[in-house]
Protein backbone atom coordinates (compact mmCIF):
# COMPACT_ATOMS: atom_id res chain seq x y z
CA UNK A 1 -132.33 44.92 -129.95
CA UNK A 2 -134.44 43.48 -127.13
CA UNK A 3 -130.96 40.52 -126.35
CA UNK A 4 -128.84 43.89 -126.84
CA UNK A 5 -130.50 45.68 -123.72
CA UNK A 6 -130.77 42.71 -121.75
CA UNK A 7 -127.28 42.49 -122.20
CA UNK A 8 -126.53 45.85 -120.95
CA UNK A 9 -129.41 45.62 -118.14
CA UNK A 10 -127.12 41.86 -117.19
CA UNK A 11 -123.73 44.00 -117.27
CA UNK A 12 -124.94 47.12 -115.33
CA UNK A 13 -126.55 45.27 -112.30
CA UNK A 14 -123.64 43.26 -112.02
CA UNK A 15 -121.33 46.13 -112.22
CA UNK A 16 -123.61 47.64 -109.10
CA UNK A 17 -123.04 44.45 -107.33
CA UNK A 18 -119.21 44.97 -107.88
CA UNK A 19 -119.12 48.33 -106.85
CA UNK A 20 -121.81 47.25 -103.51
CA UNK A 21 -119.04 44.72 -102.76
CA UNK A 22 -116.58 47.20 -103.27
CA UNK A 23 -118.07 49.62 -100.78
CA UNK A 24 -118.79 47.04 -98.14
CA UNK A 25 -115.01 45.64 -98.32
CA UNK A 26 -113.27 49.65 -97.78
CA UNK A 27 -115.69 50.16 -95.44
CA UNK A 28 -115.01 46.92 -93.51
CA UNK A 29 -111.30 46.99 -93.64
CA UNK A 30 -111.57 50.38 -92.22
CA UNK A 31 -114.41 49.73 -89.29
CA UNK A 32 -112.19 46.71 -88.36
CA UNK A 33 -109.21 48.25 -88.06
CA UNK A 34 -110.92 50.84 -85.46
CA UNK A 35 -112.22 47.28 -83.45
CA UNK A 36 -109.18 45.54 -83.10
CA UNK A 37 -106.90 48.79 -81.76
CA UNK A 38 -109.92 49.70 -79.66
CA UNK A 39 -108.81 47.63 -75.86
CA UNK A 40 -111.06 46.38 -73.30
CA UNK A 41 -112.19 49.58 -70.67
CA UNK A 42 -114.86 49.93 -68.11
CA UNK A 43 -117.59 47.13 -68.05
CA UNK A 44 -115.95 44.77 -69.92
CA UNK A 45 -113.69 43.36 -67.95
CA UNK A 46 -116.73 42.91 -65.26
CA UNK A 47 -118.77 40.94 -68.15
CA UNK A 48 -115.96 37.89 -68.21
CA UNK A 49 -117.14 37.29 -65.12
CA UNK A 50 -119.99 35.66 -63.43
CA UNK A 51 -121.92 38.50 -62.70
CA UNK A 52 -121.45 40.11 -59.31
CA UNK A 53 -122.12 43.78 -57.24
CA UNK A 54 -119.15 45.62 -56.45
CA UNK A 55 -115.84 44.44 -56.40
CA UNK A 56 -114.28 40.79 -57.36
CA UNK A 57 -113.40 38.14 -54.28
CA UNK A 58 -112.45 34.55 -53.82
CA UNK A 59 -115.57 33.43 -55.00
CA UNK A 60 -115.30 35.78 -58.39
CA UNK A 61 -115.03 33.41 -61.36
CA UNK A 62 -115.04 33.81 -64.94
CA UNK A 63 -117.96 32.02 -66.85
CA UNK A 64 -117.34 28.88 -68.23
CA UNK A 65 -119.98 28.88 -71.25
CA UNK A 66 -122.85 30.07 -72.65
CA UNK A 67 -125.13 28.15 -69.91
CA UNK A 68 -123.64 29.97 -67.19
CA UNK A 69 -124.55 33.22 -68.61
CA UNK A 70 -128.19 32.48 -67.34
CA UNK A 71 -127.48 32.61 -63.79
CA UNK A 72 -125.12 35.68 -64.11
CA UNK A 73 -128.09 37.63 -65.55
CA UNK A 74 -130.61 36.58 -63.23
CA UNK A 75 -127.76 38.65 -60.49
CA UNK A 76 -127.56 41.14 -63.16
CA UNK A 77 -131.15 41.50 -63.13
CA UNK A 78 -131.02 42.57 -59.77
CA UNK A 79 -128.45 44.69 -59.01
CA UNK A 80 -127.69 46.26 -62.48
CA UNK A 81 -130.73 46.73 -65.31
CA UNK A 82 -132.94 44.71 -67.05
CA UNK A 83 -131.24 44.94 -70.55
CA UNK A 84 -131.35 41.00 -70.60
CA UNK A 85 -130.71 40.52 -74.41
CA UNK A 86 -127.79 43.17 -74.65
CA UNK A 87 -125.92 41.82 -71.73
CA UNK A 88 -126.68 37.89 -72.72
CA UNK A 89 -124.76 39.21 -76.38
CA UNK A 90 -121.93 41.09 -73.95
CA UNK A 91 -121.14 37.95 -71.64
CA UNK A 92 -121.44 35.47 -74.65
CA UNK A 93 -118.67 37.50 -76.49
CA UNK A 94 -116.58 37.58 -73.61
CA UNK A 95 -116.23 33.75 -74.22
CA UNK A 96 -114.09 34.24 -76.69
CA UNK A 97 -111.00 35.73 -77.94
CA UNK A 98 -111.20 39.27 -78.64
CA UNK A 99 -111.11 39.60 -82.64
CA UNK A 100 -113.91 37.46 -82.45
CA UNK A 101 -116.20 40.54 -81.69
CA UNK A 102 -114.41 42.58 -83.93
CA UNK A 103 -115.53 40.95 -86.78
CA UNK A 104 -118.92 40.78 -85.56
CA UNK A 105 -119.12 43.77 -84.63
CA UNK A 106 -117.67 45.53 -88.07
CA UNK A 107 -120.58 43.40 -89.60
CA UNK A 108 -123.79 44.25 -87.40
CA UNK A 109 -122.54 47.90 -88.22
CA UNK A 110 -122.57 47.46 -91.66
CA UNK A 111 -126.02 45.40 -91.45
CA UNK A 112 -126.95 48.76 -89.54
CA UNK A 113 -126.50 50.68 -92.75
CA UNK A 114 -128.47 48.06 -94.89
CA UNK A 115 -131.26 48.03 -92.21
CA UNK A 116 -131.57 51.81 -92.67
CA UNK A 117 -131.91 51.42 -96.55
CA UNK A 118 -134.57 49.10 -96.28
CA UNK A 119 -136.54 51.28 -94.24
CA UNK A 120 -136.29 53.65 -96.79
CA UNK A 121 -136.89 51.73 -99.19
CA UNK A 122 -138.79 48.80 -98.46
CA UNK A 123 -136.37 46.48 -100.48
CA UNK A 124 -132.70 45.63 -100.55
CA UNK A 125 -132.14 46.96 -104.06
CA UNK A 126 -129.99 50.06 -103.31
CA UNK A 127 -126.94 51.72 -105.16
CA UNK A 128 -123.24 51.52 -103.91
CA UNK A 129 -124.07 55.53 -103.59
CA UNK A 130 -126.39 55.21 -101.70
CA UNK A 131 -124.53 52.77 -99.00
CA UNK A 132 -121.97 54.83 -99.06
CA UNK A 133 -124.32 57.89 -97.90
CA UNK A 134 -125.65 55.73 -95.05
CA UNK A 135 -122.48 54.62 -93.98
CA UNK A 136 -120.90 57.73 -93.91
CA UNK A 137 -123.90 59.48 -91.99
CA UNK A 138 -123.65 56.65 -89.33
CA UNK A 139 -120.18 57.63 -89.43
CA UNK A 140 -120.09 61.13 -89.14
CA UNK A 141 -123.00 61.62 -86.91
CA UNK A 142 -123.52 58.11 -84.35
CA UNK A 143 -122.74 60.21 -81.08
CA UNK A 144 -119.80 59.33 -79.46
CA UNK A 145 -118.94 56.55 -81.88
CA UNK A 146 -116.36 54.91 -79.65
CA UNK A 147 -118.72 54.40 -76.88
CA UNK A 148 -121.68 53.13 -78.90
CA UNK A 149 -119.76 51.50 -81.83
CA UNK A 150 -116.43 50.14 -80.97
CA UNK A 151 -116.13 49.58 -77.15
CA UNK A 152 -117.39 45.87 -76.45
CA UNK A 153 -120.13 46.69 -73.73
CA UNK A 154 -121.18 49.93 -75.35
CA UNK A 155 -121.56 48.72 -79.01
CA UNK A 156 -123.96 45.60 -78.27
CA UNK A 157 -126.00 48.14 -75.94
CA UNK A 158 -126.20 50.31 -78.66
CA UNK A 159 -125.33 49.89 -82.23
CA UNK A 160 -126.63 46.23 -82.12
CA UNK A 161 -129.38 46.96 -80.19
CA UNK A 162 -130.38 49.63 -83.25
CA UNK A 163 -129.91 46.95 -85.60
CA UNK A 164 -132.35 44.58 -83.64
CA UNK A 165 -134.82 47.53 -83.48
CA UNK A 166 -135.17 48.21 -87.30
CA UNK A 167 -135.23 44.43 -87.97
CA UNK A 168 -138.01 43.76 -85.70
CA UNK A 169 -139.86 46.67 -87.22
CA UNK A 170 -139.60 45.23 -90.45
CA UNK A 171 -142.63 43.17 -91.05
CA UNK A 172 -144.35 46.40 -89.95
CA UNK A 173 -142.55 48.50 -92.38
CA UNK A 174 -142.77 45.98 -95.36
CA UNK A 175 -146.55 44.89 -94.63
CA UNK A 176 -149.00 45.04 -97.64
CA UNK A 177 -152.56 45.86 -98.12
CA UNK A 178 -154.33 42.24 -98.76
CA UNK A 179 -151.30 40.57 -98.27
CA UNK A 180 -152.11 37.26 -96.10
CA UNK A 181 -149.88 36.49 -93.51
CA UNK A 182 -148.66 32.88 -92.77
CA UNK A 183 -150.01 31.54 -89.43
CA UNK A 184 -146.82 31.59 -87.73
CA UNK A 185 -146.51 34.81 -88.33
CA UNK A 186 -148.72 35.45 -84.53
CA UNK A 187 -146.62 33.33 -82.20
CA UNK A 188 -143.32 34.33 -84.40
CA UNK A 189 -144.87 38.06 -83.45
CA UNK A 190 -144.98 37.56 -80.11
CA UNK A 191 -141.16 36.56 -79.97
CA UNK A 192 -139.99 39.45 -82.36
CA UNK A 193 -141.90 42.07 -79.77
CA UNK A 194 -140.58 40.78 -76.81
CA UNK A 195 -136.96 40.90 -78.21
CA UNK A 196 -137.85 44.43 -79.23
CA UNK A 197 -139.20 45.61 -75.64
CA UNK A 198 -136.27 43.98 -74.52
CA UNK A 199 -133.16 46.19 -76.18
CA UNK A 200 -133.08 49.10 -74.32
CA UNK A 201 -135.33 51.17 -71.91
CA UNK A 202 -135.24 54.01 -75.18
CA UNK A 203 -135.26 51.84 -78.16
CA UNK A 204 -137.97 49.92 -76.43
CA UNK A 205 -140.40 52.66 -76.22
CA UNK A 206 -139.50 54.04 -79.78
CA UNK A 207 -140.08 50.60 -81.05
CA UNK A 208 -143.77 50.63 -79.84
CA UNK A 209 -144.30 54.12 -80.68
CA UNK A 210 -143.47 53.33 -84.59
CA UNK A 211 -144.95 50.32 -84.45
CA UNK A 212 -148.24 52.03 -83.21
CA UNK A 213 -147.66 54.94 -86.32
CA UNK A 214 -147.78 51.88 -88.87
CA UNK A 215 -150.90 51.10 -87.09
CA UNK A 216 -152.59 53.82 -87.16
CA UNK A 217 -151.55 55.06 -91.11
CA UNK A 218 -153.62 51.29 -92.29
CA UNK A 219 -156.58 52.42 -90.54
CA UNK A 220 -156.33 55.74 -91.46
CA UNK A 221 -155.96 53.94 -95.13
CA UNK A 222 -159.33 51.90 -94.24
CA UNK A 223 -157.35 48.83 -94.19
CA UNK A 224 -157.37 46.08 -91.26
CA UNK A 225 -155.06 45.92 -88.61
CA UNK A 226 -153.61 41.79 -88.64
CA UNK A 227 -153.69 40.26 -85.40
CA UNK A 228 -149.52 39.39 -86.04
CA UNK A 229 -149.28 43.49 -85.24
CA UNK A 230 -151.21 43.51 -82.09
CA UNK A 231 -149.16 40.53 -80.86
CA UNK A 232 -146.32 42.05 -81.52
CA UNK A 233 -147.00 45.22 -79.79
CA UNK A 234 -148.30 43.52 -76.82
CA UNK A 235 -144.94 41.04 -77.03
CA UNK A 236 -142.92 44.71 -76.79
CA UNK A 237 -145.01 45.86 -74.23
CA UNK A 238 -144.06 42.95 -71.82
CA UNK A 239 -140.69 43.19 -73.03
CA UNK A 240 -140.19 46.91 -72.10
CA UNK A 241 -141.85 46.71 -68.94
CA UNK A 242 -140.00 43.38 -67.60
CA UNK A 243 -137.03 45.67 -68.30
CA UNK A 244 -138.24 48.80 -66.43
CA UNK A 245 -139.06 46.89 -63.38
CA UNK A 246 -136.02 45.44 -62.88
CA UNK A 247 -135.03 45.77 -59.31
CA UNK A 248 -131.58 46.79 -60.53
CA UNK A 249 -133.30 49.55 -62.43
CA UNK A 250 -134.08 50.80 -59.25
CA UNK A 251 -131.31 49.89 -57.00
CA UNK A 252 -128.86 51.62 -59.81
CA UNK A 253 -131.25 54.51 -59.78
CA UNK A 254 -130.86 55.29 -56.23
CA UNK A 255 -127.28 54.93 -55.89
CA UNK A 256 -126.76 57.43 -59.15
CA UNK A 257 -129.65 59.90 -58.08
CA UNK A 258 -130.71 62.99 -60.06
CA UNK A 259 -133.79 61.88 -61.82
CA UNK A 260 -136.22 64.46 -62.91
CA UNK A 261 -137.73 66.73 -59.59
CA UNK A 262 -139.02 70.52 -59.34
CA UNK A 263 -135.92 71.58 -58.17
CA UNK A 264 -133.80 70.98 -61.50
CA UNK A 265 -136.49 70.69 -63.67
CA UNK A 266 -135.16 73.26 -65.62
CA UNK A 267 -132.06 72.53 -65.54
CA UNK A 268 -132.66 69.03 -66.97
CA UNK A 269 -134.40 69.73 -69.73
CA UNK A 270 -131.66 72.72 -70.83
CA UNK A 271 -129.52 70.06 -70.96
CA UNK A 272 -131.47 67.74 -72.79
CA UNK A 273 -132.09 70.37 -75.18
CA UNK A 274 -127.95 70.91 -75.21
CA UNK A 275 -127.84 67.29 -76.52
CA UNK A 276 -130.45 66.97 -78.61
CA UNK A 277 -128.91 69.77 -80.90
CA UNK A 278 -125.45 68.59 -80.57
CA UNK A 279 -126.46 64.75 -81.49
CA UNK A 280 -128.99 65.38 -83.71
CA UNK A 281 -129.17 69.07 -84.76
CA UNK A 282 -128.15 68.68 -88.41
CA UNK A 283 -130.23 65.75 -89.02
CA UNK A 284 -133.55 67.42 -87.63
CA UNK A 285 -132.71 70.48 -89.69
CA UNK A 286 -132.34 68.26 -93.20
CA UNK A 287 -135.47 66.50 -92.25
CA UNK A 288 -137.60 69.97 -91.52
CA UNK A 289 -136.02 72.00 -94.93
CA UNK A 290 -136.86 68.50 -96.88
CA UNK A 291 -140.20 68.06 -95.80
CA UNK A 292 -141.00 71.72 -95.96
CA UNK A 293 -139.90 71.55 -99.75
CA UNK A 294 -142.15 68.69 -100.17
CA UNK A 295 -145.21 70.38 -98.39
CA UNK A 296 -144.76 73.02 -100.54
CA UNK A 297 -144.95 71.39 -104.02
CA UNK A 298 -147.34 68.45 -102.66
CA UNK A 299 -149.87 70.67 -100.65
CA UNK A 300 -150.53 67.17 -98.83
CA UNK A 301 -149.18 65.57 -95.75
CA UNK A 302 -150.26 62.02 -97.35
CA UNK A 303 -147.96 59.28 -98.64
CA UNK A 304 -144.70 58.17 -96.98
CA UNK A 305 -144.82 61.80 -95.39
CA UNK A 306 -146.76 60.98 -92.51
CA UNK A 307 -144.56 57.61 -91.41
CA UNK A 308 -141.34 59.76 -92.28
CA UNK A 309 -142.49 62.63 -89.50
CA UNK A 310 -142.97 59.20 -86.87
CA UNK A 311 -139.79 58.24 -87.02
CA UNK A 312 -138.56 61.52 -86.74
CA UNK A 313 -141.06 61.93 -83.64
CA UNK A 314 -140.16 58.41 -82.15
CA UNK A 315 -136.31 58.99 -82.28
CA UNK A 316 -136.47 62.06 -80.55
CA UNK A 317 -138.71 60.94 -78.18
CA UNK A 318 -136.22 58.39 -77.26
CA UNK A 319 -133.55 60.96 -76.69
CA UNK A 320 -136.08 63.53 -74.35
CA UNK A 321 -137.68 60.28 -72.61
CA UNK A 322 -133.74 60.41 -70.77
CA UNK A 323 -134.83 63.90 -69.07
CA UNK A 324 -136.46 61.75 -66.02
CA UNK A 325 -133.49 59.10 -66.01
CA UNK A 326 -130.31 59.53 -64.07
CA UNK A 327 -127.75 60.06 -66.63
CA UNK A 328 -128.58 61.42 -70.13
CA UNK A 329 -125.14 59.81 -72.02
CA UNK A 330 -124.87 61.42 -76.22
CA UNK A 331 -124.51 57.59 -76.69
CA UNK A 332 -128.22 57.03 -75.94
CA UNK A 333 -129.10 59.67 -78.90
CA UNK A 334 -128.13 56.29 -81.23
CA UNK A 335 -132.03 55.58 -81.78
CA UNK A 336 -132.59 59.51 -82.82
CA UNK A 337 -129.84 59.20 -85.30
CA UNK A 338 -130.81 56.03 -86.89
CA UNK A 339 -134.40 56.92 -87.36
CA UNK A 340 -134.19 60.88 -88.18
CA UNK A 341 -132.15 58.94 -91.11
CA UNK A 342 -134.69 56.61 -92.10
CA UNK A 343 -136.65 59.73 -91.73
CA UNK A 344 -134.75 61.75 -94.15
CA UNK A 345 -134.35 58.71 -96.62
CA UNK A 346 -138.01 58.55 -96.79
CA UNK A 347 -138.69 62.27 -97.65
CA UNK A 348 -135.86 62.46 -100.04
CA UNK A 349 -137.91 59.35 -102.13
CA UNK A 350 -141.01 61.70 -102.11
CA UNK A 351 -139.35 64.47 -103.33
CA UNK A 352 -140.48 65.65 -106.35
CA UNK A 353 -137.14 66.74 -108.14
CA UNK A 354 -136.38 65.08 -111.41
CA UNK A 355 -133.80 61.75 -111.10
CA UNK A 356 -130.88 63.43 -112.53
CA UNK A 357 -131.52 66.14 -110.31
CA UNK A 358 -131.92 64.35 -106.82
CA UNK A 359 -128.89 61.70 -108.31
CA UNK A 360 -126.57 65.08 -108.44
CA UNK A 361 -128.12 65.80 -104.90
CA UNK A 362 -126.96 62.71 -103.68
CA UNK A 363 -123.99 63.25 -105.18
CA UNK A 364 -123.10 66.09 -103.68
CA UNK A 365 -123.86 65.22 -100.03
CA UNK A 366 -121.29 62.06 -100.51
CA UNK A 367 -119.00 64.05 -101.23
CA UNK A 368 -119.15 66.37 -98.28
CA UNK A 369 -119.68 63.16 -95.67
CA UNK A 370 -116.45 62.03 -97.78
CA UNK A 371 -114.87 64.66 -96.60
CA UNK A 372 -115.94 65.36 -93.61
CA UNK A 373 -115.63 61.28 -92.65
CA UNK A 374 -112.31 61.30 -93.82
CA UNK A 375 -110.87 64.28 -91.67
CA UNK A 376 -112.71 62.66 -88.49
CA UNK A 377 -111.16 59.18 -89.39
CA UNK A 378 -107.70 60.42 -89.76
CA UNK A 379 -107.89 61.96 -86.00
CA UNK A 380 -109.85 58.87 -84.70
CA UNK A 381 -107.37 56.39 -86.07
CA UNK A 382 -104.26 58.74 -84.67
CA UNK A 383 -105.97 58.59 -81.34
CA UNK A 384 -107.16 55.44 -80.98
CA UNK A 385 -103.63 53.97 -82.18
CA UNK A 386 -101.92 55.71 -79.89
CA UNK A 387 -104.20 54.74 -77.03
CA UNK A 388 -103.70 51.33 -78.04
CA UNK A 389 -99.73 51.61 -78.25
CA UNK A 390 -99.64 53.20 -74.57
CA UNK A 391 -102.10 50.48 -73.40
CA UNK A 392 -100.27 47.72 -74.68
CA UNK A 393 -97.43 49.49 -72.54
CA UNK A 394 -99.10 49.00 -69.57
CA UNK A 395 -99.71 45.59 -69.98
CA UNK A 396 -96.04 44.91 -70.92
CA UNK A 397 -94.99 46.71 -67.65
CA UNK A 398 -97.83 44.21 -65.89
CA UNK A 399 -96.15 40.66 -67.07
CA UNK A 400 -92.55 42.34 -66.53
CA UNK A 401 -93.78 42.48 -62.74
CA UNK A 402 -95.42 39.25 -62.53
CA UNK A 403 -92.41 37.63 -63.74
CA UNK A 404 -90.55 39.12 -61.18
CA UNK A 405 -93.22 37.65 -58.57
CA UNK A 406 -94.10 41.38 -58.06
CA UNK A 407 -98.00 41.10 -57.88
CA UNK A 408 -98.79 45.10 -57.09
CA UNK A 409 -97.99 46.87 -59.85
CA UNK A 410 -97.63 50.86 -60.33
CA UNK A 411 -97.86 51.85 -64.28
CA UNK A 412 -98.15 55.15 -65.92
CA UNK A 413 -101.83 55.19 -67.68
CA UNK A 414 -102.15 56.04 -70.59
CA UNK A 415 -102.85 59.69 -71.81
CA UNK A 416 -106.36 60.60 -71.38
CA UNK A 417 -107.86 61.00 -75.14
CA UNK A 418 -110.58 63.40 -76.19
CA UNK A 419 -111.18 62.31 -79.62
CA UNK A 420 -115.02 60.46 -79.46
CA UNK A 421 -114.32 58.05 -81.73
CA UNK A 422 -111.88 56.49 -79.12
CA UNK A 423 -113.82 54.16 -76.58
CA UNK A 424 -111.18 54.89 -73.65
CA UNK A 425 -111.79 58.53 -73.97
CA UNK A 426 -114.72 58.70 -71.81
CA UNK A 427 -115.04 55.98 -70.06
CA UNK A 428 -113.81 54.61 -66.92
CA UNK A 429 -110.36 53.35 -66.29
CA UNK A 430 -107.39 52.75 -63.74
CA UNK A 431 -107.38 55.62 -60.98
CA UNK A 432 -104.83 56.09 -58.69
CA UNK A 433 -106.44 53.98 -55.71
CA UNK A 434 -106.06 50.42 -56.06
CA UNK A 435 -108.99 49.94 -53.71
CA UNK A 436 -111.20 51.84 -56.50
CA UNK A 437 -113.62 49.34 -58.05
CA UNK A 438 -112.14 49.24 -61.82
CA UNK A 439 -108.87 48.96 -59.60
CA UNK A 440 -109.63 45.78 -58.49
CA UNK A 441 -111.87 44.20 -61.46
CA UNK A 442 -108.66 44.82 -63.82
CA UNK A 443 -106.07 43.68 -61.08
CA UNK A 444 -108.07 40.23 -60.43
CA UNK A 445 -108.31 39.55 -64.76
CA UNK A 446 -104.84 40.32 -65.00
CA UNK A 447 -103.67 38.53 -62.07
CA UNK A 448 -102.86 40.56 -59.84
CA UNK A 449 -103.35 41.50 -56.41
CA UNK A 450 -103.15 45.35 -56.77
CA UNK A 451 -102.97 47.86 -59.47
CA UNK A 452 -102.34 52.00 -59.04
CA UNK A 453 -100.69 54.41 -61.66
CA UNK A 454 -98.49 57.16 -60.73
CA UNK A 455 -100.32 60.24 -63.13
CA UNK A 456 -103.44 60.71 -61.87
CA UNK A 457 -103.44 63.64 -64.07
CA UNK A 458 -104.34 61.52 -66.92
CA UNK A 459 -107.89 60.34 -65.28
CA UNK A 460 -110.98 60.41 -66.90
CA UNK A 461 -113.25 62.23 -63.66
């Protein structure tokens, strides 16, 4: 009796390896696909090169290796931001041919989805279900996924910078009471922080924010705080402000203007209030009726209840932090997404419904982000194909003129998409002055000495 079970225990975790597999194969055939149709636009063709202010010249020369990428940063560091570790990932991939970061990139977004599991769960042990569900909410509700998941700059500022985030927050998530940490684990902290700090100006600060929430729940627990945390935090604290004061931080600041004053206070934070309901609306309002539900039959905010509500807090304050920033993209929303998630993940454990029931519930809401996934892939994939077919025109029009010895070139651009899941949708491209900056960065890496199109209808303004 006792062989016969472990038999069928044997045969049913292999069959949810098989189906895992399964999952992770559909779902990276069909990222993948999205990658390689998805063409270079805006800062990427600026991130071949050694890095430079404004427009290319004589001097302008692509990076030879990964070595050279040190002094390009050090410019970028000046004149641009202080995102060293995204833009070190950007210039590194531009080293190579293209498909190389679309499989890398396909497989930081599914590690994205196993990252998020094992927040919620503190293990890898999940079910094929339940990747599916993450997948399809990263899916269905990443803002803008072209920008932050399949255009080349975008994607490593964003999506991998996410994935960084929850890793680093890991040993903070998975820490035990008693449990004694190896000695490397200080210095190793101090590393792990300063990466952290380092992602981005918002994941930076929701980083430390969560990291202080794990804190404080251990004391509140009467346990000890390890020294490997305070390193850590202090590592993300350097991290985050080395970024911040960037002089490019403040040089880019000036030039784009409209940070946070009297005058448009108001206005600001209507519009921050616009986004954080469009980006992360739904999620909020699954988090509140969840927790609400489990108020109600617990009586107690105690348990994983209290860390749930801190990443909910931390990714939203991530998304309002942008009020007293120039620009306020939906891309930068990423951080709220991924941790109301987590957020929801964790309440949805404490829930008190029987298995069968909360199985049937999980059921049920794969099934709608089936469906609702598969309608928005259909029109992504139609739009970003046909992007990619029109762009691929251009380019054929481009080495039909060079071969002719005609180096300024005139080519219709393609139609200007609205779909979100396409990365040239919203972001900039050719104009109709060949003295305009893009202009000139995509005329000098194709080899040419001047590039206009003839509908400036089809502009993205």
């Amino acid at each position: 009796m006792t062989a016969g079970k472990g038999w069928v225990g044997l045969a049913a975790r292999q069959q949810g390896r098989a189906l895992r597999l399964l999952v992770l194969v559909v779902a990276f055939i069909l990222v993948f696909r999205l990658n390689q149709m998805t063409d270079y636009t805006a800062d990427d063709f600026i991130y071949h090169y050694f890095y430079q202010a404004g427009t290319p010249n004589e001097g302008t020369r692509l990076l030879t290796g990964p070595f050279d990428i040190f002094g390009s940063l050090a410019v970028h560091y000046q004149v641009q931001n202080g995102r060293m570790l995204s833009h070190f990932i950007v210039q590194f991939l531009c080293l190579f041919d293209k498909t190389v970061f679309d499989v890398a990139n396909t497989l930081v977004f599914l590690a994205l989805g196993y990252l998020v599991l094992w927040h919620i769960h503190g293990r890898l042990r999940v079910s094929a279900l339940q990747l599916v569900a993450v997948l399809g909410a990263l899916w269905v509700f990443i803002p803008y996924f072209g920008q932050a998941a399949l255009w080349l700059s975008g994607s490593v500022n964003y999506v991998w910078m996410a994935a960084v985030i929850l890793l680093t927050l890991l040993p903070y998530r998975l820490h035990r009471p008693r449990q004694v940490p190896p000695r490397w684990m200080v210095p190793a902290m101090l590393v792990v922080g300063l990466v952290a700090g380092s992602t981005n100006e918002n994941s930076g600060g929701a980083w430390l924010l969560m990291a202080g929430a794990f804190m404080l729940s251990w004391r509140a627990a009467g346990r000890r705080v390890p020294l490997w945390a305070w390193v850590g935090v202090v590592g993300a604290a350097v991290g985050l402000f080395l970024q911040l004061v960037a002089p490019g931080n403040r040089a880019r600041a000036a030039k784009l203007g409209g940070g946070l004053d009297a005058s448009n206070a108001a206005e600001r934070f209507s519009y921050i209030l616009k986004l954080a309901a469009e980006t992360s609306g739904v999620l909020v309002a699954v988090f509140v009726l969840l927790l609400a539900v489990c108020l109600l039959r617990a009586r107690a905010f105690t348990g994983d209840l209290p860390i749930a509500a801190a990443y909910a807090v931390a990714g939203l304050a991530s998304g309002f932090i942008m009020v007293v920033t120039p620009t306020m993209p939906h891309r930068s929303w990423i951080w709220s997404v991924v941790f109301l998630m987590v957020a929801i993940g964790l309440v949805a454990r404490v829930w008190g419904a029987p298995d069968q029931v909360k199985h049937l519930a999980l059921i049920a809401v794969v099934g709608v982000l089936l469906v609702w996934g598969g309608v928005q892939y259909a029109g992504a994939s139609a739009s970003i194909e046909e992007t990619h077919r029109e762009v691929a025109g251009q380019l054929r029009v481009i080495e039909e003129n060079k071969a002719r010895g005609n180096l300024d070139v005139v080519v219709t651009k393609f139609r200007q998409p609205t779909n979100r899941y396409d990365a040239l949708a919203y972001t900039g491209n050719l104009r109709d002055d060949p003295a305009a900056s893009f202009n000139q960065w995509y005329a000098h890496y194709y080899g040419l000495r001047s590039i206009t199109i003839d509908n400036p209808d089809q502009m993205y303004r």
